[in-house]
PDB file of N, CA and C in Angstrom:
ATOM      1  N   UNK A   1     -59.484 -31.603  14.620  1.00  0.00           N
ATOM      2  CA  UNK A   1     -58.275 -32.317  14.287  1.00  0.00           C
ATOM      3  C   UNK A   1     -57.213 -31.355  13.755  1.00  0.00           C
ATOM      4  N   UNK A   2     -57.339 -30.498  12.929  1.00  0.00           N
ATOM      5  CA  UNK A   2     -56.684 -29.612  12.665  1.00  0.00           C
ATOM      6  C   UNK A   2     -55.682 -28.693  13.769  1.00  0.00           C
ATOM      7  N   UNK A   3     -56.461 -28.368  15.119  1.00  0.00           N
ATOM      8  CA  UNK A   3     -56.291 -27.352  15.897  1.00  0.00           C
ATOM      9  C   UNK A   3     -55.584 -28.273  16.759  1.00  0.00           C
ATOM     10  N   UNK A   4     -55.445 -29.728  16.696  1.00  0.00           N
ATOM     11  CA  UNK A   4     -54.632 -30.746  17.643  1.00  0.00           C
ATOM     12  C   UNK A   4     -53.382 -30.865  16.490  1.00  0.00           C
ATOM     13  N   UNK A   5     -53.495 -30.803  15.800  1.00  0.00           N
ATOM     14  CA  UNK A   5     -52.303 -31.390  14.349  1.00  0.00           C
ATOM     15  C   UNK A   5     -51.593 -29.735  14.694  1.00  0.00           C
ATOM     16  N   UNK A   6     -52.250 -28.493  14.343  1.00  0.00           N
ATOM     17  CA  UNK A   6     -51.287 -27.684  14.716  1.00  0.00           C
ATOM     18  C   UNK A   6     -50.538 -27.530  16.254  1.00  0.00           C
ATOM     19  N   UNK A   7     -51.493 -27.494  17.539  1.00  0.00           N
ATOM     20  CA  UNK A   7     -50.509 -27.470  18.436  1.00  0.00           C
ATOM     21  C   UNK A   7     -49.908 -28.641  18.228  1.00  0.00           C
ATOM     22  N   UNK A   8     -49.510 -29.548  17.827  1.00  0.00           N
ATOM     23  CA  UNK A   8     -48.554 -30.373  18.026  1.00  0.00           C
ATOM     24  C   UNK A   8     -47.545 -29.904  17.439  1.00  0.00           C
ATOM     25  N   UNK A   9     -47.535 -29.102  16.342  1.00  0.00           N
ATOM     26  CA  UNK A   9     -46.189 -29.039  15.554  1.00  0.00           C
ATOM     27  C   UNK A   9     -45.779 -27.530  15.614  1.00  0.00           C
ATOM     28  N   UNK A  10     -46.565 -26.526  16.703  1.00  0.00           N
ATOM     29  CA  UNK A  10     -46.341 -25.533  17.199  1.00  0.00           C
ATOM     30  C   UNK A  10     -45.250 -25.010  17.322  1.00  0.00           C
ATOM     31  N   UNK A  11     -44.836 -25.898  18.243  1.00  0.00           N
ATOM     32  CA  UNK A  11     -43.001 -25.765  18.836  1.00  0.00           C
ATOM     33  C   UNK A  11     -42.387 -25.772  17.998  1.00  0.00           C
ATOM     34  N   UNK A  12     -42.336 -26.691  17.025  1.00  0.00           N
ATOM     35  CA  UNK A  12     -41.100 -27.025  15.996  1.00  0.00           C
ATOM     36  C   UNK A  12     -41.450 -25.812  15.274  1.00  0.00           C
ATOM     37  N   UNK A  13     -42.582 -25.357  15.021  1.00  0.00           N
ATOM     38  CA  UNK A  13     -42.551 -23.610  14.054  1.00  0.00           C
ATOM     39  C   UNK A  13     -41.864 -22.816  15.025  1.00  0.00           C
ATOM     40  N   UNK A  14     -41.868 -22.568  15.990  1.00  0.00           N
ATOM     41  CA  UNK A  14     -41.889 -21.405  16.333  1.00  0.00           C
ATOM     42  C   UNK A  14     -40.446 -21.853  16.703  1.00  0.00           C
ATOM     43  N   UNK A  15     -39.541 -22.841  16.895  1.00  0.00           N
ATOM     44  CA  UNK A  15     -38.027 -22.886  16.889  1.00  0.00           C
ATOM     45  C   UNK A  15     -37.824 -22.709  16.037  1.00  0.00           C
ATOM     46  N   UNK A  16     -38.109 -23.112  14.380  1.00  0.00           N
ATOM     47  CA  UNK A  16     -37.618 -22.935  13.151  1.00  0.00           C
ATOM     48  C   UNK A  16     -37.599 -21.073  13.191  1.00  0.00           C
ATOM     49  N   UNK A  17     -38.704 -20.475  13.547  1.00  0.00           N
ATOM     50  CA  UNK A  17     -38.577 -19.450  12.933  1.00  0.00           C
ATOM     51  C   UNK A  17     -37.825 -18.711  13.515  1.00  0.00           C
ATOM     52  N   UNK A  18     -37.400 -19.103  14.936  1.00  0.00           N
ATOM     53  CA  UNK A  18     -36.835 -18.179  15.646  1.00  0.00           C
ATOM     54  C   UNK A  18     -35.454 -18.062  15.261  1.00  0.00           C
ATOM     55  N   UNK A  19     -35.163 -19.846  14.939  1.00  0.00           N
ATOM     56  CA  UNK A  19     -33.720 -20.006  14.560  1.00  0.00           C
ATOM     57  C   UNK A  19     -33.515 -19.186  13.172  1.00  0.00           C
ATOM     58  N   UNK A  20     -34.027 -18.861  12.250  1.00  0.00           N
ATOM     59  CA  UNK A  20     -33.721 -18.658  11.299  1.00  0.00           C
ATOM     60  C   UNK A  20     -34.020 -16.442  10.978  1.00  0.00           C
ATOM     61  N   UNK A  21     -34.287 -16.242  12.224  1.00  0.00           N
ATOM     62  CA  UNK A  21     -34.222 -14.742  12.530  1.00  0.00           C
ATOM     63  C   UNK A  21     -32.772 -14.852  13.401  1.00  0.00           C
ATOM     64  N   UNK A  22     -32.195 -16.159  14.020  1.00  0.00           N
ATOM     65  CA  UNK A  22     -31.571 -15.692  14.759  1.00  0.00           C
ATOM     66  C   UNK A  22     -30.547 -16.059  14.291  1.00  0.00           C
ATOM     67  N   UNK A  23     -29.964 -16.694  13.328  1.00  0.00           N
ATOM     68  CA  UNK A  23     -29.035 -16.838  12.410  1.00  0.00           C
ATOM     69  C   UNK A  23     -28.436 -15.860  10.984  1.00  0.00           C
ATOM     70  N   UNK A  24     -29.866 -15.154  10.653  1.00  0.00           N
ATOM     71  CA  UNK A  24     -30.174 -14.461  10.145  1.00  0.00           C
ATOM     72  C   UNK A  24     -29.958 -15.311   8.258  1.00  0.00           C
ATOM     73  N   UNK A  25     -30.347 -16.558   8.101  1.00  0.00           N
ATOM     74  CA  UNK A  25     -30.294 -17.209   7.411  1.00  0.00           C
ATOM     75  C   UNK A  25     -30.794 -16.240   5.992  1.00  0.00           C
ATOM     76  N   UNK A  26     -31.773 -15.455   5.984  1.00  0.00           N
ATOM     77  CA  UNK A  26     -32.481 -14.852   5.119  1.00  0.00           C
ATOM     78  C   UNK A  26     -31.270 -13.831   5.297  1.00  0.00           C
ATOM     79  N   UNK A  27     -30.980 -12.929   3.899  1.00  0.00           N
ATOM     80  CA  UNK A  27     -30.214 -11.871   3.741  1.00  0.00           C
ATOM     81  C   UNK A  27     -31.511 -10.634   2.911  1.00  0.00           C
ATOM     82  N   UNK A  28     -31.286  -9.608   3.606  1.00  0.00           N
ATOM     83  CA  UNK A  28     -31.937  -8.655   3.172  1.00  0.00           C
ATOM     84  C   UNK A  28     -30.839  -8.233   1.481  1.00  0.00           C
ATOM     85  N   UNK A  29     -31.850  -7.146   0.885  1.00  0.00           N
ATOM     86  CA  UNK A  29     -31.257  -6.670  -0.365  1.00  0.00           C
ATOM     87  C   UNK A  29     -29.946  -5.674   0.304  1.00  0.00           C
ATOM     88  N   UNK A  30     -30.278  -5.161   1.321  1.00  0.00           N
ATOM     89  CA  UNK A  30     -28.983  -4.326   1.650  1.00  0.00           C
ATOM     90  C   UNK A  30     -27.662  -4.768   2.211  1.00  0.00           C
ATOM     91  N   UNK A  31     -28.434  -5.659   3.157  1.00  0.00           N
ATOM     92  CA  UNK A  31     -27.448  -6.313   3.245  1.00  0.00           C
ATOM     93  C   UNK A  31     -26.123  -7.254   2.527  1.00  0.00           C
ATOM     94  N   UNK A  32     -26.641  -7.632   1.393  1.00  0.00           N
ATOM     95  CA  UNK A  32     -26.136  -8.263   0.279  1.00  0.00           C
ATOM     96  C   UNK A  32     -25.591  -7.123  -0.152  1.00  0.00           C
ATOM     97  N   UNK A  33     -26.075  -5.911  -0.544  1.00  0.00           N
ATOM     98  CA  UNK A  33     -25.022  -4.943  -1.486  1.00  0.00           C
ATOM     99  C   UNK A  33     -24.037  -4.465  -0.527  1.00  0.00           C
ATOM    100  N   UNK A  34     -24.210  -4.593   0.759  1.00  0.00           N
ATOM    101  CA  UNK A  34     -23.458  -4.144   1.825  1.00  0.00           C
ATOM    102  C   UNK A  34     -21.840  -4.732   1.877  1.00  0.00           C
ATOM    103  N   UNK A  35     -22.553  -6.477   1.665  1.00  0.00           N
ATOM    104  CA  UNK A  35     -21.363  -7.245   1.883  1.00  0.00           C
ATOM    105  C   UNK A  35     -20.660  -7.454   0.372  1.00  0.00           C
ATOM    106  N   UNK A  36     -20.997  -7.000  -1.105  1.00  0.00           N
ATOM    107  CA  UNK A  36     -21.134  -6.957  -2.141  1.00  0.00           C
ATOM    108  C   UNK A  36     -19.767  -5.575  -2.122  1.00  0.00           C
ATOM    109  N   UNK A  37     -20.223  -4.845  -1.909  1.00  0.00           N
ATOM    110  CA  UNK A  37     -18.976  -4.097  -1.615  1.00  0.00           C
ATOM    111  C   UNK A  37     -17.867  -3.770  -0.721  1.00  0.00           C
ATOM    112  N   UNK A  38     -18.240  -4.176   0.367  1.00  0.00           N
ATOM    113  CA  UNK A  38     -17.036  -5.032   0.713  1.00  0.00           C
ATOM    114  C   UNK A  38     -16.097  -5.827   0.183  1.00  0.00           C
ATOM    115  N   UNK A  39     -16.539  -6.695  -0.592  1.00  0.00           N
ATOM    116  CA  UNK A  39     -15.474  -8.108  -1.320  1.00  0.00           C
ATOM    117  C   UNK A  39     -15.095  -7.183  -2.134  1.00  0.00           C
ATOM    118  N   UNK A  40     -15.569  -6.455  -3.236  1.00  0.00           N
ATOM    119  CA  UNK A  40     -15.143  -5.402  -4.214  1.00  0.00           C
ATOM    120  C   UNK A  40     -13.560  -4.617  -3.751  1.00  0.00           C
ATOM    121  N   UNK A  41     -14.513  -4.083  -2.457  1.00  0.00           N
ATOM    122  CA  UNK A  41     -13.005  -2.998  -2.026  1.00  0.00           C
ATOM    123  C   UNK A  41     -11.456  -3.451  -1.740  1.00  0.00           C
ATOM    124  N   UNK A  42     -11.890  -4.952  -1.011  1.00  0.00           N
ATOM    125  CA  UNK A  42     -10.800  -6.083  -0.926  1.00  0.00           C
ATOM    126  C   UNK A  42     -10.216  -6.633  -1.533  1.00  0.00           C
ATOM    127  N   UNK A  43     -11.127  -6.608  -2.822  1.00  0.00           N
ATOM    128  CA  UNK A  43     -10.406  -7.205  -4.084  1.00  0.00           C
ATOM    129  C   UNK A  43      -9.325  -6.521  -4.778  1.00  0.00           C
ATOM    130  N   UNK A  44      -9.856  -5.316  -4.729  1.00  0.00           N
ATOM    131  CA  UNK A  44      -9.359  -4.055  -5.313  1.00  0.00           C
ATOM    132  C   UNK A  44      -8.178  -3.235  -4.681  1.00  0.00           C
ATOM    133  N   UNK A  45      -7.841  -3.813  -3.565  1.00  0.00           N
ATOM    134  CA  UNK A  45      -6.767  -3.426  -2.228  1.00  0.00           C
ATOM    135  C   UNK A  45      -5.603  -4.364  -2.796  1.00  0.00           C
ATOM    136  N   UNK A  46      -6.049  -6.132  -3.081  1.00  0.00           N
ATOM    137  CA  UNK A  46      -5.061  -7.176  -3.224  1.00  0.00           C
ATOM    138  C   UNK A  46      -4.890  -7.349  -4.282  1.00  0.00           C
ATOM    139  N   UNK A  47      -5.651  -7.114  -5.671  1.00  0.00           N
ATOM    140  CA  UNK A  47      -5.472  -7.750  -7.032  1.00  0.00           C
ATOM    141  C   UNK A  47      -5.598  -6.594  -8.031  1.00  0.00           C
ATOM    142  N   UNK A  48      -4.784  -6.787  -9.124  1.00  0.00           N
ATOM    143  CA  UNK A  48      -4.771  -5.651 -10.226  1.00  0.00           C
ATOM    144  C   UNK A  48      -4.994  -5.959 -11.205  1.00  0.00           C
ATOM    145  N   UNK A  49      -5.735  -5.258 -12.014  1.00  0.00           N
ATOM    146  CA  UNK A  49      -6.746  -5.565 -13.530  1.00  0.00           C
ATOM    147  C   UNK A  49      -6.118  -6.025 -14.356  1.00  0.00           C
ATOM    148  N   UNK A  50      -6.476  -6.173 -15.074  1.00  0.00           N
ATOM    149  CA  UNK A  50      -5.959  -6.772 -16.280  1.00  0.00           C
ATOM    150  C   UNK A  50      -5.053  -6.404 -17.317  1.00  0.00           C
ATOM    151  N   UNK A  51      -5.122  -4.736 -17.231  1.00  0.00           N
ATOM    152  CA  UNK A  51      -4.482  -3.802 -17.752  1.00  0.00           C
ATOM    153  C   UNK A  51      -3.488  -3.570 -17.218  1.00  0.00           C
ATOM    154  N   UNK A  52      -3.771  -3.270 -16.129  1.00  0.00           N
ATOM    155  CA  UNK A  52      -2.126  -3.356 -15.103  1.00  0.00           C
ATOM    156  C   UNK A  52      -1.520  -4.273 -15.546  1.00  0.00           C
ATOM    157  N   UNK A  53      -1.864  -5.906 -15.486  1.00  0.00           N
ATOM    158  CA  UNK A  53      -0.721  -6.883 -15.372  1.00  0.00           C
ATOM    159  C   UNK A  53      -0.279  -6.455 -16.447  1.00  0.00           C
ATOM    160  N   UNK A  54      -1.071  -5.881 -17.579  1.00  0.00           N
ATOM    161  CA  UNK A  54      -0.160  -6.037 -19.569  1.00  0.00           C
ATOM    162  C   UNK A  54       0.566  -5.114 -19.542  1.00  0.00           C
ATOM    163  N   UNK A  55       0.403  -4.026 -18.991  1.00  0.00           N
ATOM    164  CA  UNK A  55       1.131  -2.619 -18.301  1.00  0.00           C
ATOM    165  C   UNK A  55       2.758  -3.245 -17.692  1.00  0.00           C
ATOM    166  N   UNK A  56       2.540  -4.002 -16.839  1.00  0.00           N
ATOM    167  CA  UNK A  56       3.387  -4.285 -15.573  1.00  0.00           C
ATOM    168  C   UNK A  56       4.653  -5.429 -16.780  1.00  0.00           C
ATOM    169  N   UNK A  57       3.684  -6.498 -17.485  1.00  0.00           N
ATOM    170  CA  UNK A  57       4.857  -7.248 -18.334  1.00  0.00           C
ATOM    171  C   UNK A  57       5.102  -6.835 -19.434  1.00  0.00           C
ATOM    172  N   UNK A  58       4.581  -5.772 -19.805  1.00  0.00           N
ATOM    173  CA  UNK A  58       5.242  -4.973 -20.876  1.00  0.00           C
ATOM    174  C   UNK A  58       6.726  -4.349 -20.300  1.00  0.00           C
ATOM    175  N   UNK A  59       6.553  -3.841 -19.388  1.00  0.00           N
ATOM    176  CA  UNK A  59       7.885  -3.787 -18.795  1.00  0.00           C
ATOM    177  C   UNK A  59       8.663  -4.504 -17.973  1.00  0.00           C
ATOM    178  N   UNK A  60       8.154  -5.379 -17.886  1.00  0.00           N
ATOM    179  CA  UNK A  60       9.181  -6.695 -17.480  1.00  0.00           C
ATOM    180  C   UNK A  60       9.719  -6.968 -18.783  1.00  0.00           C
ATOM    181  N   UNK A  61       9.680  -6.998 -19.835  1.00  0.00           N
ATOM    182  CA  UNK A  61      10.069  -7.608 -21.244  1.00  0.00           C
ATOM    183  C   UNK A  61      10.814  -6.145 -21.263  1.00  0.00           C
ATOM    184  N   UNK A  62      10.470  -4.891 -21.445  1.00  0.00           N
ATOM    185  CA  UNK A  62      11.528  -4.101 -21.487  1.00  0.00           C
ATOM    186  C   UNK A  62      12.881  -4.009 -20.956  1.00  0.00           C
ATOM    187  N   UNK A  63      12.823  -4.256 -19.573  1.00  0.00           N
ATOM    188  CA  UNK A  63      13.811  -4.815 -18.539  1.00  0.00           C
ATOM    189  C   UNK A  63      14.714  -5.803 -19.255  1.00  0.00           C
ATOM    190  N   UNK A  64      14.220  -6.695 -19.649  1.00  0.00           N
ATOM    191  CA  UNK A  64      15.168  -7.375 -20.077  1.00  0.00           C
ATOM    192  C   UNK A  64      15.780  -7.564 -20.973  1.00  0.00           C
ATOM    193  N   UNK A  65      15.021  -6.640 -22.094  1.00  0.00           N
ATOM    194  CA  UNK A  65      15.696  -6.763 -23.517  1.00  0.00           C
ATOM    195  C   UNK A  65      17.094  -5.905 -22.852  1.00  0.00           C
ATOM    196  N   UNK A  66      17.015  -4.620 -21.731  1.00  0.00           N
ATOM    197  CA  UNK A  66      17.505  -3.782 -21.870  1.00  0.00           C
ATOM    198  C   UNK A  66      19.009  -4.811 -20.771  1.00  0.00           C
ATOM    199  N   UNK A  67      18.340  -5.547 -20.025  1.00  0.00           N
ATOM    200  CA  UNK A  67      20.071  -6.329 -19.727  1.00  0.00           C
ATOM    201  C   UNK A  67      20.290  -7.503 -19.912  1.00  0.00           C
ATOM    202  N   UNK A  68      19.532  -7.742 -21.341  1.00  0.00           N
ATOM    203  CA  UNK A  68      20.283  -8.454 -22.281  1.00  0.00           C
ATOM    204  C   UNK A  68      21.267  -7.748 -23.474  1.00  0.00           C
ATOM    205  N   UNK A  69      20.636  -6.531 -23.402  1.00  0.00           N
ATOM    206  CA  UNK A  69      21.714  -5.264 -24.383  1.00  0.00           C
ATOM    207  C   UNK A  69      23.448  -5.331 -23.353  1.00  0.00           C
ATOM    208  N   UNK A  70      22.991  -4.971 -21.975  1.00  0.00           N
ATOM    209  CA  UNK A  70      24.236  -4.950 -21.296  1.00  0.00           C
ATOM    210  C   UNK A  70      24.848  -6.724 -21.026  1.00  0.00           C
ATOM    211  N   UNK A  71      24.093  -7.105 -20.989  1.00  0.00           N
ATOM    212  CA  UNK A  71      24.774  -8.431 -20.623  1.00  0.00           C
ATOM    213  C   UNK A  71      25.677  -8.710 -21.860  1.00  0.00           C
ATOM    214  N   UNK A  72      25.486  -8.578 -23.059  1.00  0.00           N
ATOM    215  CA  UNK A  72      26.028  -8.604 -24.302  1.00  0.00           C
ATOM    216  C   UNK A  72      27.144  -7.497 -24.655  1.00  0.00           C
ATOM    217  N   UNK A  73      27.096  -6.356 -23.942  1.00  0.00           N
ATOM    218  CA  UNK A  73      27.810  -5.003 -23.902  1.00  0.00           C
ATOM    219  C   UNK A  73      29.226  -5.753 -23.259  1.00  0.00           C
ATOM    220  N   UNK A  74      28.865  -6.024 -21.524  1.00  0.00           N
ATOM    221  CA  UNK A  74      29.874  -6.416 -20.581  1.00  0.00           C
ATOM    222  C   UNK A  74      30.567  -7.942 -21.896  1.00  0.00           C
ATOM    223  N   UNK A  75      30.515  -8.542 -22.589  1.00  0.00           N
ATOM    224  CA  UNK A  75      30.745  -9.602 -23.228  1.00  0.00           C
ATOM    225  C   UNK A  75      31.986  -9.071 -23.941  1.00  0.00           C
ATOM    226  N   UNK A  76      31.307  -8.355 -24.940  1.00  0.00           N
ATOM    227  CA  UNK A  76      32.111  -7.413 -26.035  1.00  0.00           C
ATOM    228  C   UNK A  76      32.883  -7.271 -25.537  1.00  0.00           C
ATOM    229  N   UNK A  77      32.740  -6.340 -24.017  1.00  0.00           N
ATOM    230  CA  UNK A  77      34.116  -5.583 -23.709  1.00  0.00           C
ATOM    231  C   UNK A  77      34.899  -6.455 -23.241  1.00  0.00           C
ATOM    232  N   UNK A  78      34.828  -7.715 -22.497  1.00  0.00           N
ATOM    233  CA  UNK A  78      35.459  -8.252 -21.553  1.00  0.00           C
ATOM    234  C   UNK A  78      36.504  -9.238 -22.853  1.00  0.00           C
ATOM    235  N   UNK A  79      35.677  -9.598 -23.817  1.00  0.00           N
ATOM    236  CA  UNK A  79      36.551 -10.332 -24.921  1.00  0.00           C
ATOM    237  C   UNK A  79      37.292  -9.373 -25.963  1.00  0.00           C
ATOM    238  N   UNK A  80      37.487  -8.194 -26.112  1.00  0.00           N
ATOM    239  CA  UNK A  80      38.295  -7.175 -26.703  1.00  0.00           C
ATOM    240  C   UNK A  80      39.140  -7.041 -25.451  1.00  0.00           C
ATOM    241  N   UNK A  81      39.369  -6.819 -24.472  1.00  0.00           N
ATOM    242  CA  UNK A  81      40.253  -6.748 -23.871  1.00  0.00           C
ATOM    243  C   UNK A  81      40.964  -7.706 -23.459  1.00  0.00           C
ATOM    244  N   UNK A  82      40.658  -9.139 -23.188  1.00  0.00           N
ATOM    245  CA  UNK A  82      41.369 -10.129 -23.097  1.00  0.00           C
ATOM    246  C   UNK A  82      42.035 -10.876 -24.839  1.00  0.00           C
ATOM    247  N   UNK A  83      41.723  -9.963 -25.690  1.00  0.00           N
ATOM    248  CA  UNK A  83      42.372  -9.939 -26.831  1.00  0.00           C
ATOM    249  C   UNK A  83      41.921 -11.526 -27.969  1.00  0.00           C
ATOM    250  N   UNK A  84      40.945 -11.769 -27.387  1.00  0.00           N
ATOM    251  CA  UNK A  84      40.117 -12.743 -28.375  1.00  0.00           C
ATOM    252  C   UNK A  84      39.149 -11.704 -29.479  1.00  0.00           C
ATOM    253  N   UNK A  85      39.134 -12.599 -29.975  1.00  0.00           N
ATOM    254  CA  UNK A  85      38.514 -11.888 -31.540  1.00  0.00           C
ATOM    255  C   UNK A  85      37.238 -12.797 -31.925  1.00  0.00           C
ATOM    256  N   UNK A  86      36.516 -12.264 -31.728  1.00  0.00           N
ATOM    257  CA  UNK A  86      34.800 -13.549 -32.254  1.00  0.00           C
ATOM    258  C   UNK A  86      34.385 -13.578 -33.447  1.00  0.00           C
ATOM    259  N   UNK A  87      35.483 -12.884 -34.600  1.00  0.00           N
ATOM    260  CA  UNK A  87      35.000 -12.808 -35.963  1.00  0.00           C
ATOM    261  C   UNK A  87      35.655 -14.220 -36.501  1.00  0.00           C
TER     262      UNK A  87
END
């Protein structure tokens, strides 16, 4: 009974297994570090750390203190010469 219970369900093993070599459903260890660095390098091509961004809006805030200095400069001058007085 055994040796009738397995060929019966023969086929369905031996499609499962084939399908699943042929999909490659199982990932080897290398393969995983393979594709593991990949995403890394991609990441690292499109997105910048963390340090960068505090780097990057540290000088965005510099930027602007510095033309808000001129935006306030062009003010001064433009109301001393049109002869208004803001005191």
């Amino acid at each position: 009974m055994d040796k009738e219970l397995f060929y019966k369900y023969a086929p369905i093993l031996l499609i499962s297994i084939a399908l699943i070599f042929q999909y490659n459903l199982f990932v080897t260890p290398e393969k995983l570090e393979h594709t593991h660095r990949e995403i890394l390098s991609e990441i690292s091509q499109v997105y910048i750390t963390k340090s960068e961004f505090g780097n990057v809006k540290e000088q965005l805030a510099d930027i602007n203190k510095k033309i808000d200095k001129i935006y306030d400069t062009l003010i001064k001058e433009r109301s001393s010469q049109d002869g208004f007085n803001n005191n």
